[in-house]
N, C-alpha and C. Protein backbone atom coordinates (compact mmCIF):
# COMPACT_ATOMS: atom_id res chain seq x y z
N UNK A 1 55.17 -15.56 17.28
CA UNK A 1 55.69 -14.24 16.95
C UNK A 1 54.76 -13.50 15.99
N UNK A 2 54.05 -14.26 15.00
CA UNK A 2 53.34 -13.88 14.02
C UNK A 2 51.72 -13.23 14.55
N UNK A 3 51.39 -14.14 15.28
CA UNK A 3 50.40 -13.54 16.20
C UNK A 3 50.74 -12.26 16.88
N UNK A 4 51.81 -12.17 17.74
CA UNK A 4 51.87 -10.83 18.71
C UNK A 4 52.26 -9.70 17.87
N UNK A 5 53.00 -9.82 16.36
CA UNK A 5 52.94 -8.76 15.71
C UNK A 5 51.78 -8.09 15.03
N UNK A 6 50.84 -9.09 14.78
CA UNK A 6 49.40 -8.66 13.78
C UNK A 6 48.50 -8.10 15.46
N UNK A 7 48.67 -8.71 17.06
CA UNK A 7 47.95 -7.58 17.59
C UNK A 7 48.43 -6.51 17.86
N UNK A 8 50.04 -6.54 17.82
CA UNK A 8 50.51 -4.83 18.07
C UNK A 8 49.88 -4.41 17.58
N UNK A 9 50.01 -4.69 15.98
CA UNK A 9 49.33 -3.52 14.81
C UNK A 9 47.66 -3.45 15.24
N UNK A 10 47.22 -4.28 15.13
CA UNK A 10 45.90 -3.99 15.95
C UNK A 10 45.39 -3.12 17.11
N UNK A 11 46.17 -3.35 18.17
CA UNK A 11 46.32 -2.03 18.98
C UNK A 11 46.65 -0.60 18.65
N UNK A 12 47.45 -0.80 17.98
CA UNK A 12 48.32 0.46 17.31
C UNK A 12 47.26 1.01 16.61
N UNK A 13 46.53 0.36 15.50
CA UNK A 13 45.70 1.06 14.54
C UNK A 13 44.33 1.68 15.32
N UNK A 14 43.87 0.72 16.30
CA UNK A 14 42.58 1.01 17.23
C UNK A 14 43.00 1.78 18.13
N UNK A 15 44.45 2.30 18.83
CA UNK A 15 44.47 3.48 19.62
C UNK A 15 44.66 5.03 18.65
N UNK A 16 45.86 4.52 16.89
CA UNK A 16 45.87 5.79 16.76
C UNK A 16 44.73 6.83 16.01
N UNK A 17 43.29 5.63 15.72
CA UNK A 17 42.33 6.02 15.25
C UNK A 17 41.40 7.55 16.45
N UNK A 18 41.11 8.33 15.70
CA UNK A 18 40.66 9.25 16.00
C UNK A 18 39.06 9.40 15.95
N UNK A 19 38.31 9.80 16.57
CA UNK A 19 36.83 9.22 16.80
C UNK A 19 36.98 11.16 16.31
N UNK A 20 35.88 11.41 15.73
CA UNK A 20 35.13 12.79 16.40
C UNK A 20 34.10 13.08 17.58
N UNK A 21 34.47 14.37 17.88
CA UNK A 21 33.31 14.74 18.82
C UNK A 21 31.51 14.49 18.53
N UNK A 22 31.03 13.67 19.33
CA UNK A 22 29.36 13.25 18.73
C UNK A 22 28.73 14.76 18.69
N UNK A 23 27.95 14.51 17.47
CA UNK A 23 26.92 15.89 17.29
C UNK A 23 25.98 15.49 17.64
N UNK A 24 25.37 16.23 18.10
CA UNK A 24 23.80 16.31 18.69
C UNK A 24 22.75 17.51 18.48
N UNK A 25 21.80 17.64 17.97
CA UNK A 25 21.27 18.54 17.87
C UNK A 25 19.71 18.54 18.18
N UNK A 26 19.09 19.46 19.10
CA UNK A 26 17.89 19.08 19.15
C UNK A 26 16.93 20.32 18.98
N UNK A 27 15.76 20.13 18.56
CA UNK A 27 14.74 21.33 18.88
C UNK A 27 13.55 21.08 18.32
N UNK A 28 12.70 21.86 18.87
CA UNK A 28 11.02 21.46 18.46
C UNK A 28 10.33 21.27 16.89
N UNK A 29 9.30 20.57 16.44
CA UNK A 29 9.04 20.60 15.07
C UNK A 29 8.31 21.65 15.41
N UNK A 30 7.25 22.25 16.32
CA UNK A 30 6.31 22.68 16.52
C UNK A 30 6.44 23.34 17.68
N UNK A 31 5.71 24.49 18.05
CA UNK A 31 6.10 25.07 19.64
C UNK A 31 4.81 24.81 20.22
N UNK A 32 5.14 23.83 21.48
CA UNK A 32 3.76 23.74 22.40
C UNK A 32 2.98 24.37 22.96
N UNK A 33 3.31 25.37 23.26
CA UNK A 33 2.43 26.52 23.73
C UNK A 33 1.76 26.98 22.78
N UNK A 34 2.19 27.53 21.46
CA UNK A 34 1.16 28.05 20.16
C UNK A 34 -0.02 27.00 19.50
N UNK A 35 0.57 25.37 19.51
CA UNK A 35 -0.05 24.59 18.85
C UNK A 35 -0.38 23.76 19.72
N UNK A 36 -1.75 23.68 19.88
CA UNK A 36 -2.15 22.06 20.89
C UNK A 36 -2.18 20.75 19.93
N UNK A 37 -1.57 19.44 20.26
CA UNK A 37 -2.28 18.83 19.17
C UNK A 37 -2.37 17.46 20.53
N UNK A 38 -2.40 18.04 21.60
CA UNK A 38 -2.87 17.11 22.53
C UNK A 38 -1.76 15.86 22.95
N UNK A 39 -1.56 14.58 23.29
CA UNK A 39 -1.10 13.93 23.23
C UNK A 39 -0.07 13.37 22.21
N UNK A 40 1.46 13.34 22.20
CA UNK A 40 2.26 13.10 21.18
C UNK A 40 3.16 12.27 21.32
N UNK A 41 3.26 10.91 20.43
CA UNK A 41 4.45 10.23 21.05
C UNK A 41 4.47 9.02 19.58
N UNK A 42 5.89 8.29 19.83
CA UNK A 42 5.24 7.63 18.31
C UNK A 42 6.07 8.34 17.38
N UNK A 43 6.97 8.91 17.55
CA UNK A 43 7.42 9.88 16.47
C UNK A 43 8.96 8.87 15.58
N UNK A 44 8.62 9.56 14.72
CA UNK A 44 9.69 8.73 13.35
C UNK A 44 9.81 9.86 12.58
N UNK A 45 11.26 9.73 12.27
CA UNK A 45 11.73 11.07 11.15
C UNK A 45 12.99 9.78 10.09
N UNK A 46 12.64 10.62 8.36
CA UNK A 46 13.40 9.59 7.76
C UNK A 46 13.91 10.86 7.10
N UNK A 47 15.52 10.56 6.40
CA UNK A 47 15.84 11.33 5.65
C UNK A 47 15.53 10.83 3.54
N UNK A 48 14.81 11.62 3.05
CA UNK A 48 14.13 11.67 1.75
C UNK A 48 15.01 11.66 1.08
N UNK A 49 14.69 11.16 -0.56
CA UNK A 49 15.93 11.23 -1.43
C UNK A 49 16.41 12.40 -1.60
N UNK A 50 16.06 13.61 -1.58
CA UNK A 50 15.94 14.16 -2.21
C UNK A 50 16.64 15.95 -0.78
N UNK A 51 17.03 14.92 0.18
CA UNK A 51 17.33 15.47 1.08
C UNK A 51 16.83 16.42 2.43
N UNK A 52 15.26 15.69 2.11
CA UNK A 52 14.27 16.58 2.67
C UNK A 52 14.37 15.46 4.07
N UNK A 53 13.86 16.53 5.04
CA UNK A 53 13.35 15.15 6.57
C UNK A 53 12.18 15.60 6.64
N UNK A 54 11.57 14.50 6.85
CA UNK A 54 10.22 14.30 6.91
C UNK A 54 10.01 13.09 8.62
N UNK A 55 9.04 13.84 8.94
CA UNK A 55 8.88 13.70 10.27
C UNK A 55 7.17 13.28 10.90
N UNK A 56 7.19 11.99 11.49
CA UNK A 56 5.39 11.54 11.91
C UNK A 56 5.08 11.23 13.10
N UNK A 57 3.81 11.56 13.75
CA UNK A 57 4.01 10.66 14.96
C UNK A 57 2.69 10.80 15.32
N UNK A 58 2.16 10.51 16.30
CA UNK A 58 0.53 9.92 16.65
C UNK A 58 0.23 11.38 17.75
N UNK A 59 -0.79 11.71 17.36
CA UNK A 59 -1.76 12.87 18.32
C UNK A 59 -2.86 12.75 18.45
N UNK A 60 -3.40 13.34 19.62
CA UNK A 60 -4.72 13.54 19.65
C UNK A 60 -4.71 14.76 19.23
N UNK A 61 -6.10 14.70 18.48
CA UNK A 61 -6.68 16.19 17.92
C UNK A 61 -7.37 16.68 18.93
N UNK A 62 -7.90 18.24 18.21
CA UNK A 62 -9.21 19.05 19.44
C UNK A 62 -9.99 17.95 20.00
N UNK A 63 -9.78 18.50 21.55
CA UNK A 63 -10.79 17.51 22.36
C UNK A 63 -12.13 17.32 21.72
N UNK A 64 -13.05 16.19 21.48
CA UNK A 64 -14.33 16.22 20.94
C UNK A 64 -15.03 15.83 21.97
N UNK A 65 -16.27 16.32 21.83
CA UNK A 65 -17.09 15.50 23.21
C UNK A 65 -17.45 13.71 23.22
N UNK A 66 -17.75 13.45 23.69
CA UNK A 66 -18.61 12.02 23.82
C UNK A 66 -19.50 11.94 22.67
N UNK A 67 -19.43 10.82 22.21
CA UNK A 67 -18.58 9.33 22.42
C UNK A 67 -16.94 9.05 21.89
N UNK A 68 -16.73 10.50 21.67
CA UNK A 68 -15.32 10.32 20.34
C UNK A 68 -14.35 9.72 21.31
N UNK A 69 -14.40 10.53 22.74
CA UNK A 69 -13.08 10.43 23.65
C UNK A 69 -13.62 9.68 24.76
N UNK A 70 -12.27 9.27 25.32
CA UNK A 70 -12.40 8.57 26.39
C UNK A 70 -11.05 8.49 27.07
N UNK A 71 -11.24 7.93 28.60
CA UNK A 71 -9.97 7.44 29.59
C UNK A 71 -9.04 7.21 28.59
N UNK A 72 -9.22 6.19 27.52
CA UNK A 72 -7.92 5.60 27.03
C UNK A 72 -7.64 6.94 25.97
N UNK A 73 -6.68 7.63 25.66
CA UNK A 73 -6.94 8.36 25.05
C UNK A 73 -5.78 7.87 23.46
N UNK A 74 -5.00 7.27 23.78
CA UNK A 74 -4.44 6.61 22.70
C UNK A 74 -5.08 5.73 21.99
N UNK A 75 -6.22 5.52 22.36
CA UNK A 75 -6.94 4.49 21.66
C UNK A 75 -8.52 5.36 21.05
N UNK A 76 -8.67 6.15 21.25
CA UNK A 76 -10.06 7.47 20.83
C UNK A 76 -9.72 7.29 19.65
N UNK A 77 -11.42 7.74 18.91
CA UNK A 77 -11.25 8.18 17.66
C UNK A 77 -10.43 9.31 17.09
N UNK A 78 -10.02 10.34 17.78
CA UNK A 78 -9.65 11.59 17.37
C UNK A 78 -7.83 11.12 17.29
N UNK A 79 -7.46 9.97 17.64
CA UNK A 79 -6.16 9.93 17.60
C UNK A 79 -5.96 9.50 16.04
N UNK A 80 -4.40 10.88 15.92
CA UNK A 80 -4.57 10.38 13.85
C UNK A 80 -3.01 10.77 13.80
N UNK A 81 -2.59 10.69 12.67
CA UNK A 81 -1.18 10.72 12.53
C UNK A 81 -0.59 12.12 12.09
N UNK A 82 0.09 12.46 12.48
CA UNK A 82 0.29 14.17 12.36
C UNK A 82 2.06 13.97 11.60
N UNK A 83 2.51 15.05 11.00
CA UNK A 83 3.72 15.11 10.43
C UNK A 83 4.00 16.27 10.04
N UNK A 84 5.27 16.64 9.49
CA UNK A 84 5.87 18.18 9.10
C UNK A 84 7.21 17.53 8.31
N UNK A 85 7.58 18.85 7.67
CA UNK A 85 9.06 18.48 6.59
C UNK A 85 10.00 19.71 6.87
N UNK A 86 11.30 19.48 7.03
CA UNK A 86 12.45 20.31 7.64
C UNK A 86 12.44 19.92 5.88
N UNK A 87 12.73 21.35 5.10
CA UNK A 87 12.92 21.14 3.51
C UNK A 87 14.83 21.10 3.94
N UNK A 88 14.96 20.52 2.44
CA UNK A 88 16.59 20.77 2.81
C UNK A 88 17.20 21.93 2.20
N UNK A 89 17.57 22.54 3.23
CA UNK A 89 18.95 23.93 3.25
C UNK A 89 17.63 24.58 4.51
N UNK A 90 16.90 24.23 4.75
CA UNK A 90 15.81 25.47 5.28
C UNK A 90 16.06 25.47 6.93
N UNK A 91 15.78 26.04 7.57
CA UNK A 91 15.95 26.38 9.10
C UNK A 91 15.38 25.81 10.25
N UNK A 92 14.18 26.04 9.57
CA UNK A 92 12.59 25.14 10.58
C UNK A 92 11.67 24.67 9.51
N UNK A 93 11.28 23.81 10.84
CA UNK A 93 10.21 23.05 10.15
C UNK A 93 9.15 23.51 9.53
N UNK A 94 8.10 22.90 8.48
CA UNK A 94 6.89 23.23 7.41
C UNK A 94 5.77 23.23 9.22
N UNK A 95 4.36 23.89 8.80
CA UNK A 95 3.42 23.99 9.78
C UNK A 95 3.33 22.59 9.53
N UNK A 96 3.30 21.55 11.10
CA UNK A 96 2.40 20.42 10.67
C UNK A 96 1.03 20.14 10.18
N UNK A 97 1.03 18.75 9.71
CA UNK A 97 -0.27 18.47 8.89
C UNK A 97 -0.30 17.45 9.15
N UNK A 98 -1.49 16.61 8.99
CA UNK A 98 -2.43 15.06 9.22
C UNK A 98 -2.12 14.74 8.29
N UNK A 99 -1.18 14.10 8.44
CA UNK A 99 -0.74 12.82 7.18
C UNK A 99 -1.93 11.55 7.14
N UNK A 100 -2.33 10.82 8.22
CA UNK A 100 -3.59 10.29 7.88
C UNK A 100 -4.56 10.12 9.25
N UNK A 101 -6.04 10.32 8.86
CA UNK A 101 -6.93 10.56 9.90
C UNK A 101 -7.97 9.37 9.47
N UNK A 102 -8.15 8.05 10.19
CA UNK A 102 -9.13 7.10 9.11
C UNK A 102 -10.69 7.07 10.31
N UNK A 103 -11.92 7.25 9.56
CA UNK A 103 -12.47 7.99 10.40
C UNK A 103 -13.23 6.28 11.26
N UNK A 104 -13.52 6.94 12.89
CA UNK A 104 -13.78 5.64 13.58
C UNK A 104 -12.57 4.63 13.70
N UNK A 105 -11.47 5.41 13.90
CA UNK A 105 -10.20 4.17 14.17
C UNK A 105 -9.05 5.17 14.53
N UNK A 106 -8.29 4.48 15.49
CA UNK A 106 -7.50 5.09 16.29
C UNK A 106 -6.27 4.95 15.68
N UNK A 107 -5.64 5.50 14.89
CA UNK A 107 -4.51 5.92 13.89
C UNK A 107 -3.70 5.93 14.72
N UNK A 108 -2.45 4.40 15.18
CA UNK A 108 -1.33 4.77 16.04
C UNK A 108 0.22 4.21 15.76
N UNK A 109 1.45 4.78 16.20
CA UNK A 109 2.47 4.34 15.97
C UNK A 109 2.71 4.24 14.57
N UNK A 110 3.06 5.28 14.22
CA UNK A 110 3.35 5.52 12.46
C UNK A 110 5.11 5.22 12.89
N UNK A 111 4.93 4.78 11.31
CA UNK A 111 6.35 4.48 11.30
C UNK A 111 6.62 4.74 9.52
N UNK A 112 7.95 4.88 9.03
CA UNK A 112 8.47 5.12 7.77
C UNK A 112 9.87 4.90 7.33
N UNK A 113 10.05 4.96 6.33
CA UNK A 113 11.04 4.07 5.72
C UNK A 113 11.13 4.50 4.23
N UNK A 114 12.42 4.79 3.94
CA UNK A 114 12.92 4.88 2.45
C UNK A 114 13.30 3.85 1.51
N UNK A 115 12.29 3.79 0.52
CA UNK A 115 13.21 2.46 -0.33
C UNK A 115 13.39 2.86 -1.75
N UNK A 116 14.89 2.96 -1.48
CA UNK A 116 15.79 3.20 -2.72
C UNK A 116 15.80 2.46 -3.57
């Protein structure tokens, strides 16, 4: 008896719980047509103490000629880590910027992390 009353309540509490509707929100850091930055993928966004998002991810820069580029293009010198900051209360994103470019090495899969 003790059992079938603790899952009523179990049922009871897990049906009369109320979920909200999921938010979703999406839109560009950058508009592709105005800004080339070539190849983009790799991307990581963290939220800052301080309430800022800050946002990274791997690009190729302006095409360079030979020897910089090649077939593999995720693996070229010109690939470097690109990023931008949504400030907090603000609308859109800061112009992106090269968070790091190390020269002769293919800068890939950035990743980030807050430690409180």
């Amino acid at each position: 008896m003790r059992a079938f009353i603790v899952l009523f309540f179990s049922l009871f509490l897990t049906l009369s719980a109320q979920c909200e509707k999921p938010f979703f929100e999406s839109e560009f850091v950058f508009d592709p047509e105005k800004i080339d930055h070539g190849h983009v993928h790799a991307s990581c966004i963290v939220e800052c103490p301080n309430g800022d998002l800050r946002t990274c991810w791997y690009e190729n820069g302006t095409l360079m000629p030979e020897p910089y580029y090649s077939d593999r293009k995720d693996k070229s010198d010109d690939v470097r880590i690109g990023g931008s900051r949504l400030a907090k209360g603000a609308d859109s994103w800061e112009a992106p910027f090269v968070m790091a470019d190390t020269f002769a090495c293919s800068d890939n899969n950035p990743c980030m992390s807050v430690d409180k």
